[in-house]
Protein backbone atom coordinates (compact mmCIF):
# COMPACT_ATOMS: atom_id res chain seq x y z
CA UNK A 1 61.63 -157.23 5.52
CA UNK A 2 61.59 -155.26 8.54
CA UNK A 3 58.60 -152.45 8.45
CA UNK A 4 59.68 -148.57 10.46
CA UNK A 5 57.42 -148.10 12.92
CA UNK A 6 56.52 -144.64 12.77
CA UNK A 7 54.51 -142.46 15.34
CA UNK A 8 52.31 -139.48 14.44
CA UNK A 9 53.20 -137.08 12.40
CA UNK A 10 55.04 -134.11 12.95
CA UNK A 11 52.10 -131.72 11.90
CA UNK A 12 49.60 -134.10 14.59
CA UNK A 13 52.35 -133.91 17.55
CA UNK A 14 52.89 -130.44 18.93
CA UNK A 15 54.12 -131.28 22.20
CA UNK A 16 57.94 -131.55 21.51
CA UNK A 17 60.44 -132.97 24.00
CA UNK A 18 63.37 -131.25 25.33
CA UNK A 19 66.90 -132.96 26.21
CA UNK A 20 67.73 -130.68 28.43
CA UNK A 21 71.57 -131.03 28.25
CA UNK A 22 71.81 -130.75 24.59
CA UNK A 23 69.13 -128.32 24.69
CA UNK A 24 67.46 -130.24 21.56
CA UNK A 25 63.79 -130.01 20.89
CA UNK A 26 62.12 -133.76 19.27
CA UNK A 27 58.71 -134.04 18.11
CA UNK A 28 59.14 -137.64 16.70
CA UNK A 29 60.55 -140.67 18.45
CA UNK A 30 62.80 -141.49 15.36
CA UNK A 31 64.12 -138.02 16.12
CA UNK A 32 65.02 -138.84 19.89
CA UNK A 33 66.92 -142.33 18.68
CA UNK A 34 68.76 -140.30 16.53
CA UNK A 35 69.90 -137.56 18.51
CA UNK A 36 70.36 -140.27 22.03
CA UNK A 37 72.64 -142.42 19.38
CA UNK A 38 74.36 -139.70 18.10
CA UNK A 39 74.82 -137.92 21.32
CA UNK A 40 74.47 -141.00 24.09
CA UNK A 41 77.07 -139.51 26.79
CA UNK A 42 74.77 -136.64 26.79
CA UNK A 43 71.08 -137.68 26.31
CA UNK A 44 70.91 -141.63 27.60
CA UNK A 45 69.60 -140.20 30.93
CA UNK A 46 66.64 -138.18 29.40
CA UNK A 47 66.28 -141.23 27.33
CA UNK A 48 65.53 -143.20 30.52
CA UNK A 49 63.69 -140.57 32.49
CA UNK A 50 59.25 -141.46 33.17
CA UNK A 51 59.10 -138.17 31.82
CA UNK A 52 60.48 -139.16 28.24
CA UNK A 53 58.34 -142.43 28.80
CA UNK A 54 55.38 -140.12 29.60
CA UNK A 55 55.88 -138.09 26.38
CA UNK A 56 56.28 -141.62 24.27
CA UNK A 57 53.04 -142.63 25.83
CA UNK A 58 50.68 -139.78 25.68
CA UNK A 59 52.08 -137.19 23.46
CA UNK A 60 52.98 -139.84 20.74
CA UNK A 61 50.31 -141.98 21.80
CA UNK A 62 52.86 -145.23 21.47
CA UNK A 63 51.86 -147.37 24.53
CA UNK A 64 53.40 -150.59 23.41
CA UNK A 65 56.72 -148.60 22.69
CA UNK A 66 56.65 -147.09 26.29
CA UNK A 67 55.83 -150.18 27.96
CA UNK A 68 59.10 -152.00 26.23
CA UNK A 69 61.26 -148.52 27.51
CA UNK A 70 59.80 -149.45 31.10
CA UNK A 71 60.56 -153.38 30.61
CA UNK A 72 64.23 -152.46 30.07
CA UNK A 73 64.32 -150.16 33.67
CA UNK A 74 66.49 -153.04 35.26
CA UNK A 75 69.11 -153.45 32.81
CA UNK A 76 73.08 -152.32 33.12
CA UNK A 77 73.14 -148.96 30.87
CA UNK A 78 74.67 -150.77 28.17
CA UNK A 79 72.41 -153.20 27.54
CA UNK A 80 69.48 -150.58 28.41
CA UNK A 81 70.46 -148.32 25.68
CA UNK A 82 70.97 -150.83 23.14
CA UNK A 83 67.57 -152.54 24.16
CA UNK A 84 66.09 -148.94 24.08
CA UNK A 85 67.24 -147.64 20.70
CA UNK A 86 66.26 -151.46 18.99
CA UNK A 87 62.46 -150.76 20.05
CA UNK A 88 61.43 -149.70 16.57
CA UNK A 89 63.99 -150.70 13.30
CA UNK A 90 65.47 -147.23 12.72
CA UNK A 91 69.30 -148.55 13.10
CA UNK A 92 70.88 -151.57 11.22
CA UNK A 93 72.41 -154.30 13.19
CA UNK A 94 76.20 -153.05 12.62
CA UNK A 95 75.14 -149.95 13.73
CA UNK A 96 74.29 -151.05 17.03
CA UNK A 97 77.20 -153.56 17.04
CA UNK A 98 79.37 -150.43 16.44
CA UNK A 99 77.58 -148.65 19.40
CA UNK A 100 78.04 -151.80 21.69
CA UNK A 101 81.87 -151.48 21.18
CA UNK A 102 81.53 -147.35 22.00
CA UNK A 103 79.78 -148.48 25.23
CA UNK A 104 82.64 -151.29 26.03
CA UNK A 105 85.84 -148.74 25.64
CA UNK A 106 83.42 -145.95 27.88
CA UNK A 107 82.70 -148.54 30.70
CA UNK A 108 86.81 -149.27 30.99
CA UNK A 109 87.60 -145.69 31.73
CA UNK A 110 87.82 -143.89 35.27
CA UNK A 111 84.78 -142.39 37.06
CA UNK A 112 87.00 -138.90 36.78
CA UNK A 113 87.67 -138.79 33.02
CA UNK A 114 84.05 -139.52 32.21
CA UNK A 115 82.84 -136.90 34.93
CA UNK A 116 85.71 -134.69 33.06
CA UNK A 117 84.43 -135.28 29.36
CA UNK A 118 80.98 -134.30 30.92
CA UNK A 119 81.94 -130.94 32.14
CA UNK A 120 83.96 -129.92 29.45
CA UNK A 121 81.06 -130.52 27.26
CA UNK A 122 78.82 -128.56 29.57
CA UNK A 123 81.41 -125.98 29.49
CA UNK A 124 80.99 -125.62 25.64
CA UNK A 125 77.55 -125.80 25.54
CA UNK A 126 77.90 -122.43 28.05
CA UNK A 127 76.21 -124.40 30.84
CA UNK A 128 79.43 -123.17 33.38
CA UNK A 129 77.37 -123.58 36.66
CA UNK A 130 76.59 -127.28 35.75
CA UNK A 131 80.36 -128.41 34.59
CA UNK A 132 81.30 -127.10 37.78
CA UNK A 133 79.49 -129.65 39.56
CA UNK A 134 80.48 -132.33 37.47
CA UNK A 135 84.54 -131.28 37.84
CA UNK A 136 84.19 -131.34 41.42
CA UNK A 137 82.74 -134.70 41.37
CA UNK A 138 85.66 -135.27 39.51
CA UNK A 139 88.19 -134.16 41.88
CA UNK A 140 86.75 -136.48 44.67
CA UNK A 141 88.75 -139.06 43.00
CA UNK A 142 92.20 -137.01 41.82
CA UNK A 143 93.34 -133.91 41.47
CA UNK A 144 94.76 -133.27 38.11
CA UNK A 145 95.97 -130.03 36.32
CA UNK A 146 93.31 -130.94 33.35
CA UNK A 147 90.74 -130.61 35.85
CA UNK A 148 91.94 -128.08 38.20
CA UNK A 149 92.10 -125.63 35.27
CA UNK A 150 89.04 -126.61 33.66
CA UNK A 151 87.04 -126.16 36.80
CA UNK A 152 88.98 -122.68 37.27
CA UNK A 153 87.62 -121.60 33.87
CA UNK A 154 84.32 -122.51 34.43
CA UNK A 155 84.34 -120.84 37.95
CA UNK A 156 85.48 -117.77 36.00
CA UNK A 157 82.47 -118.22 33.96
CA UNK A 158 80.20 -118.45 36.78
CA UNK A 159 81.98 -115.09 38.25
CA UNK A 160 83.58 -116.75 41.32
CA UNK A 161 87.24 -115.56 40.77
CA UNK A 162 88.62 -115.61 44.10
CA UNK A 163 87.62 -119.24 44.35
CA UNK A 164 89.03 -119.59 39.84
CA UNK A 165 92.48 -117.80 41.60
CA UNK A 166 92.46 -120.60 44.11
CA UNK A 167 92.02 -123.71 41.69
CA UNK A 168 94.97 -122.57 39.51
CA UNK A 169 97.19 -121.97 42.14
CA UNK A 170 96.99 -125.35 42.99
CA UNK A 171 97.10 -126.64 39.31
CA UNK A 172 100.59 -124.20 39.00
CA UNK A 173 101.90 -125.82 42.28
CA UNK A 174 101.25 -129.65 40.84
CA UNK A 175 102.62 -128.36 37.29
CA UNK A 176 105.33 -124.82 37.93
CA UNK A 177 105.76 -125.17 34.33
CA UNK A 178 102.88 -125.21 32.40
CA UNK A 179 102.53 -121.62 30.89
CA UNK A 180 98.74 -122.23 29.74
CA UNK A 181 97.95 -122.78 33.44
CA UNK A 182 99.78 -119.44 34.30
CA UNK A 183 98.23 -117.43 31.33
CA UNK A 184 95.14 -118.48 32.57
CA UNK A 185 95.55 -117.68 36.24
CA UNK A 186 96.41 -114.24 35.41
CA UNK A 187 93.55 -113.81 33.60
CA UNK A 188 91.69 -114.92 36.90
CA UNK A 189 93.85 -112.38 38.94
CA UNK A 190 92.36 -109.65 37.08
CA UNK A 191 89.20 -110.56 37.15
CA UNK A 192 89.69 -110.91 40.58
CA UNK A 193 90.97 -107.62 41.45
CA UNK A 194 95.06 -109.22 41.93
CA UNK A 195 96.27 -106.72 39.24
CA UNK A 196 99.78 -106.94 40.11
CA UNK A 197 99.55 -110.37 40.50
CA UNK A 198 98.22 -110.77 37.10
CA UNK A 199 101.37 -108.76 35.89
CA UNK A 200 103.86 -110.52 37.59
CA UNK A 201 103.35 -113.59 35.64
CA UNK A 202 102.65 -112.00 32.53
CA UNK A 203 106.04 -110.35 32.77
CA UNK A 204 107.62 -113.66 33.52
CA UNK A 205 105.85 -115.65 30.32
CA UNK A 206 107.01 -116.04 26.99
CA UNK A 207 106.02 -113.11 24.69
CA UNK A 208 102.73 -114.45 22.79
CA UNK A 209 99.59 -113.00 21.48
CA UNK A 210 97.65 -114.26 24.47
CA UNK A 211 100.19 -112.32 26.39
CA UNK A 212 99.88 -109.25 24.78
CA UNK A 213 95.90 -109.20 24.60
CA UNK A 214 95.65 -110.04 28.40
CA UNK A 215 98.18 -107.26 28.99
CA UNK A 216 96.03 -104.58 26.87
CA UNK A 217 93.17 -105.34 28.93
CA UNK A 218 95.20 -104.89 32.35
CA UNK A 219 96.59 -101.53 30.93
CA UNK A 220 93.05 -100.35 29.44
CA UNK A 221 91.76 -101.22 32.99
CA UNK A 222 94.49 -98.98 34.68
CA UNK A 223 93.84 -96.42 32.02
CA UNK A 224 97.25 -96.44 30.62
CA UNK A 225 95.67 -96.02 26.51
CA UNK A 226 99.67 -95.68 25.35
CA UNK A 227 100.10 -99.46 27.18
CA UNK A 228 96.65 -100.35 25.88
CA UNK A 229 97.67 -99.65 22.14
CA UNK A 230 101.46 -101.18 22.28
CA UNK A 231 100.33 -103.99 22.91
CA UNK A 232 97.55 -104.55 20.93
CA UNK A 233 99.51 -103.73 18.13
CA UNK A 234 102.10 -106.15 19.03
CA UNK A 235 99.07 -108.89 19.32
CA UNK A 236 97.60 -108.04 15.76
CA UNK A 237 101.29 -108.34 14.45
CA UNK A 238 100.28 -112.39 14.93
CA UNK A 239 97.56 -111.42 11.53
CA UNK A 240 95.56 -113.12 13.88
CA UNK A 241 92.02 -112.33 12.60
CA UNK A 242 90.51 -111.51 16.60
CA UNK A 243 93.55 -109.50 17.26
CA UNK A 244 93.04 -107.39 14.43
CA UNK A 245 89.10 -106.72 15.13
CA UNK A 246 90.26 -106.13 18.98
CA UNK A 247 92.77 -103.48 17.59
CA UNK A 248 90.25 -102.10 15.34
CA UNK A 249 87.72 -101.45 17.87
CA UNK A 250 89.84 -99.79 20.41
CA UNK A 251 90.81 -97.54 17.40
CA UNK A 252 87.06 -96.96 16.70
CA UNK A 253 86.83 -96.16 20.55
CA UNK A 254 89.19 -93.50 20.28
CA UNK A 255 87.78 -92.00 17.61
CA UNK A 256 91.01 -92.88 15.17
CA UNK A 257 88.63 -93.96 12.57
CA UNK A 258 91.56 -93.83 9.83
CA UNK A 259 93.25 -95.94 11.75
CA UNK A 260 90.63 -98.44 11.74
CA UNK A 261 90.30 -99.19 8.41
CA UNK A 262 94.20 -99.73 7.82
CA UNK A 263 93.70 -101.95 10.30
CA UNK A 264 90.89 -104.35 9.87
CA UNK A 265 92.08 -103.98 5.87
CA UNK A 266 94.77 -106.11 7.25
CA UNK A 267 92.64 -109.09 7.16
CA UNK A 268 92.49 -110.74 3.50
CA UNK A 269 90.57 -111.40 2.17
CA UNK A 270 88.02 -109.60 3.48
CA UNK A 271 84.30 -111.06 4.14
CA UNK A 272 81.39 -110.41 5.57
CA UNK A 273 82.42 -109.43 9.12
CA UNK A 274 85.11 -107.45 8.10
CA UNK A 275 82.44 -105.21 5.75
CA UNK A 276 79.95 -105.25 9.07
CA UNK A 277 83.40 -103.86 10.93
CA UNK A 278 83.82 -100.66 7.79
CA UNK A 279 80.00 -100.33 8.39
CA UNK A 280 80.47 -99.80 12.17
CA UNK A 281 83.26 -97.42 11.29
CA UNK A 282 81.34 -95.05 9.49
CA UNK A 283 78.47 -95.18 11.67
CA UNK A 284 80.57 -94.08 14.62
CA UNK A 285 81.07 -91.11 12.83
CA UNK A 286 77.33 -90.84 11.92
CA UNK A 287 77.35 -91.27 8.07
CA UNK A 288 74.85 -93.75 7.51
CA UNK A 289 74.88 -92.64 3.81
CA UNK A 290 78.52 -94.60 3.91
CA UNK A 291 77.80 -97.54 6.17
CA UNK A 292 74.82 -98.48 4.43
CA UNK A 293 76.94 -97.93 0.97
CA UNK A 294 79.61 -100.53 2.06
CA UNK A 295 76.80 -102.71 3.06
CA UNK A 296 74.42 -102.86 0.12
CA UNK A 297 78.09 -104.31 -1.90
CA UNK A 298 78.21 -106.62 0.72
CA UNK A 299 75.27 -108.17 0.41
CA UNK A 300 76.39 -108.57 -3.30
CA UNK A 301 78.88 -111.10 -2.19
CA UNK A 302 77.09 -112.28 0.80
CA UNK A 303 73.30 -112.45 0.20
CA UNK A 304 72.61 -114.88 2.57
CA UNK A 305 74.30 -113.39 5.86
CA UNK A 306 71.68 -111.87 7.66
CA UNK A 307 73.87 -109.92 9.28
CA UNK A 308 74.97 -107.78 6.94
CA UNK A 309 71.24 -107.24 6.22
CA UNK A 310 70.25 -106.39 9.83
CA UNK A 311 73.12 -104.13 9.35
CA UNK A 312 71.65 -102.59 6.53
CA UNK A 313 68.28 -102.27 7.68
CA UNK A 314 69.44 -100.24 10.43
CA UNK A 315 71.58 -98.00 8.61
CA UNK A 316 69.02 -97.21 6.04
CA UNK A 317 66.32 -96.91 8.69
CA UNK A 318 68.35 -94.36 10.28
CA UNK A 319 69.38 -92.43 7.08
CA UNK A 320 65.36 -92.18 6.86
CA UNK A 321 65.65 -94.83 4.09
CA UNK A 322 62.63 -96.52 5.29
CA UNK A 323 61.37 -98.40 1.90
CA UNK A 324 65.04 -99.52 1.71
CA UNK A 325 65.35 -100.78 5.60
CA UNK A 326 62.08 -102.40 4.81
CA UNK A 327 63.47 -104.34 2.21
CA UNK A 328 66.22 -105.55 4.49
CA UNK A 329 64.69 -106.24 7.86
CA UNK A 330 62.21 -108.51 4.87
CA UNK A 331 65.23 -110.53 3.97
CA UNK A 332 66.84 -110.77 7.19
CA UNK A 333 63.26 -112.58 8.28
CA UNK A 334 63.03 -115.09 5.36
CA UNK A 335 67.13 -115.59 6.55
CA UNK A 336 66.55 -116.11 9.74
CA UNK A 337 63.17 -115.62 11.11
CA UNK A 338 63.46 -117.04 14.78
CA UNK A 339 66.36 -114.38 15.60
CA UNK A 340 65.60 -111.63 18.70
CA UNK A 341 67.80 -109.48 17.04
CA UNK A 342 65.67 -109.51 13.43
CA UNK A 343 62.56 -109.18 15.64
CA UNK A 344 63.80 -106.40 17.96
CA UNK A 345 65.26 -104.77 14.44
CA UNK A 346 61.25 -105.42 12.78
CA UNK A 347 60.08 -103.84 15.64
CA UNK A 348 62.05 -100.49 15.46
CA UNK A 349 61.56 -100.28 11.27
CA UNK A 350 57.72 -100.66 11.95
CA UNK A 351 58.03 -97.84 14.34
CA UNK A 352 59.88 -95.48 12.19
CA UNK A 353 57.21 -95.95 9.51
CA UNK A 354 54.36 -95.09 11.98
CA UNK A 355 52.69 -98.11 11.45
CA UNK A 356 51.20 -98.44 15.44
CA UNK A 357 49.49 -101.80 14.75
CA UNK A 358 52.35 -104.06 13.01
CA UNK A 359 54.66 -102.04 15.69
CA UNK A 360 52.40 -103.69 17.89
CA UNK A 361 52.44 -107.04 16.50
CA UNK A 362 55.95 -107.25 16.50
CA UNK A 363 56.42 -106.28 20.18
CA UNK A 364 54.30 -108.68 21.10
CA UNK A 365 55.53 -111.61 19.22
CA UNK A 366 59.21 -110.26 20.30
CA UNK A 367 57.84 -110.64 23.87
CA UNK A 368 56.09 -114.05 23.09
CA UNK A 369 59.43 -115.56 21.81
CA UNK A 370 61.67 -114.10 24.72
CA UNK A 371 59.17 -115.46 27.72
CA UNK A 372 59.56 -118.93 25.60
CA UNK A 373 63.35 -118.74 25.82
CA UNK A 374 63.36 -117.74 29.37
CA UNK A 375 60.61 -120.71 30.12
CA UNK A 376 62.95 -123.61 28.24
CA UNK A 377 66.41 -121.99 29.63
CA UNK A 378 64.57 -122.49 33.19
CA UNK A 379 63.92 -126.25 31.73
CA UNK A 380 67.11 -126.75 30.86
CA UNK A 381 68.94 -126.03 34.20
């Protein structure tokens, strides 16, 4: 019977290794496996890197592991990652069989789809600067709509417009029909500063909730409110959920705070978000005595969103309820304890009960965790 070979444990290894694409932390190398066979198009280069051999080697002190992932350097990728994820017996043989087909069907597509598939995952994973690279590597080889716009959104992302405006113009010239393509190019005109532009295809697209958002934000933006609210209105008449909290909060913004709650009592049935939303109402108008009223039945229904107790910490802490916001921010933490936003919240109830050196402490771990962040984001570009 075949024995797992295991590495040191978790609580011995405290050097962790980052895949910087998935932006996954490992401290084990059954961990790696699992996440590289799980996620192969987007970790098997980590995988083969000398610094994930390094890490093997010296942080999980597994020489005779790392010197097999160096043996298997001049294999085809198939074959390497195979070879690579059979160096200890954490997968079954049909697992890897299965795997070996997934490998087969990836090496018979183009160069373009696979560079495609890589920047729209990018692209999800909010990585916009890096699927833009991989799109235009893309459109070496053709230039189709699918990537045209995709590559337009992420230059949106990445704040080039002018150069977004430019990519679906040419996806609109290959496809005149396509009324996603044109929904989205208007949305680059405004960004871009082509406000007319942006209208004249809106005008000239069938009426849609897309449509009618896009053209609130083009009317808020001229500061035309009676615009603004038609069509938001006629976008939350979808019951779309996002409509409806749009439509809410430009009522909240205008300080028609009845008209808020008809509206975001639209959405049924109601749940956590929606109580956060009656919360924020109320605390526009300054009565915390309300908000935090609406919140403490929330978290009757929803005990374990720590948003609604971040909410409620806040509220209470600035109704002077301090032994109550205390009680919150304390939950929120056992909830969710790696969160800026619980810290940052910690930080501010620790001040309001002029407690200097656990104000202290929480600054400084707030400060700790954010400089972390920033260090692994770096990393991960």
């Amino acid at each position: 019977m075949a024995v797992l070979q295991l590495c040191m444990s978790q609580a011995e290894n405290t050097s962790s290794f980052m895949f910087r694409l998935t932006n996954t932390k490992v401290f084990s190398l059954e961990e790696a496996l699992f996440l590289v066979f799980h996620n192969w198009k987007q970790a098997a280069e980590e995988f083969f890197t000398p610094r994930f051999i390094d890490w093997v080697k010296n942080d999980l002190r597994l020489s005779n592991i790392a010197e097999k992932l160096n043996r298997y350097s001049d294999l085809a990728f198939s074959e390497r990652l195979t070879s690579c994820l059979s160096v200890i017996d954490y997968f079954d043989t049909s697992e890897i069989k299965g795997l070996r087909k997934e490998l087969d069907a990836w090496a018979k597509r183009k160069e373009w789809e696979k560079l495609k598939e890589q920047g729209d995952y990018l692209l999800n994973q909010k990585k916009p600067g890096r699927a833009v690279a991989a799109y235009k590597r893309a459109l070496r080889d053709t230039r189709r709509v699918s990537l045209l716009n995709n590559l337009a959104i992420a230059l949106m992302h990445t704040e080039q417009y002018d150069e977004s405006v430019k990519m679906f113009r040419e996806a609109m010239e290959l496809e005149p029909e396509n009324d996603d393509v044109k929904l989205n190019y208007a949305e680059a005109c405004m960004y871009a500063g082509k406000t007319e532009d942006a209208f004249s295809i809106l005008e000239n697209l069938p009426p849609s909730e897309a449509v009618f958002l896009l053209l609130s934000e083009l009317y808020s933006r001229r500061g035309d409110s009676e615009n603004t609210l038609k069509n938001l209105i006629s976008a939350a008449e979808s019951d779309d959920h996002e409509s409806i909290f749009r439509l809410t909060d430009y009522y909240i913004e205008v300080a028609e705070f009845d008209n808020a709650i008809s509206a975001i009592n639209r959405i049924t049935p109601q749940n956590s978000r929606t109580a956060v939303k009656h919360a924020e109402i109320y605390k526009s108008q300054a009565d915390f005595v309300a908000a935090s009223k609406v919140l403490e039945d929330a978290v009757k229904s929803w005990p374990d969103d720590v948003g609604l107790w971040l909410e409620l910490s806040e509220c209470t802490r600035r109704n002077s309820d301090l032994e109550r916001a205390n009680q919150a921010i304390i939950k929120a933490i056992s909830l969710k304890p790696e969160s800026p936003r619980v810290k940052l919240e910690l930080i501010k109830v620790r001040r309001a009960q002029s407690r200097p050196r656990e104000y202290q402490e929480a600054l400084r771990q707030l400060i700790d965790y954010l400089k972390n962040e920033y260090r692994e984001s770096e990393e991960a570009e």
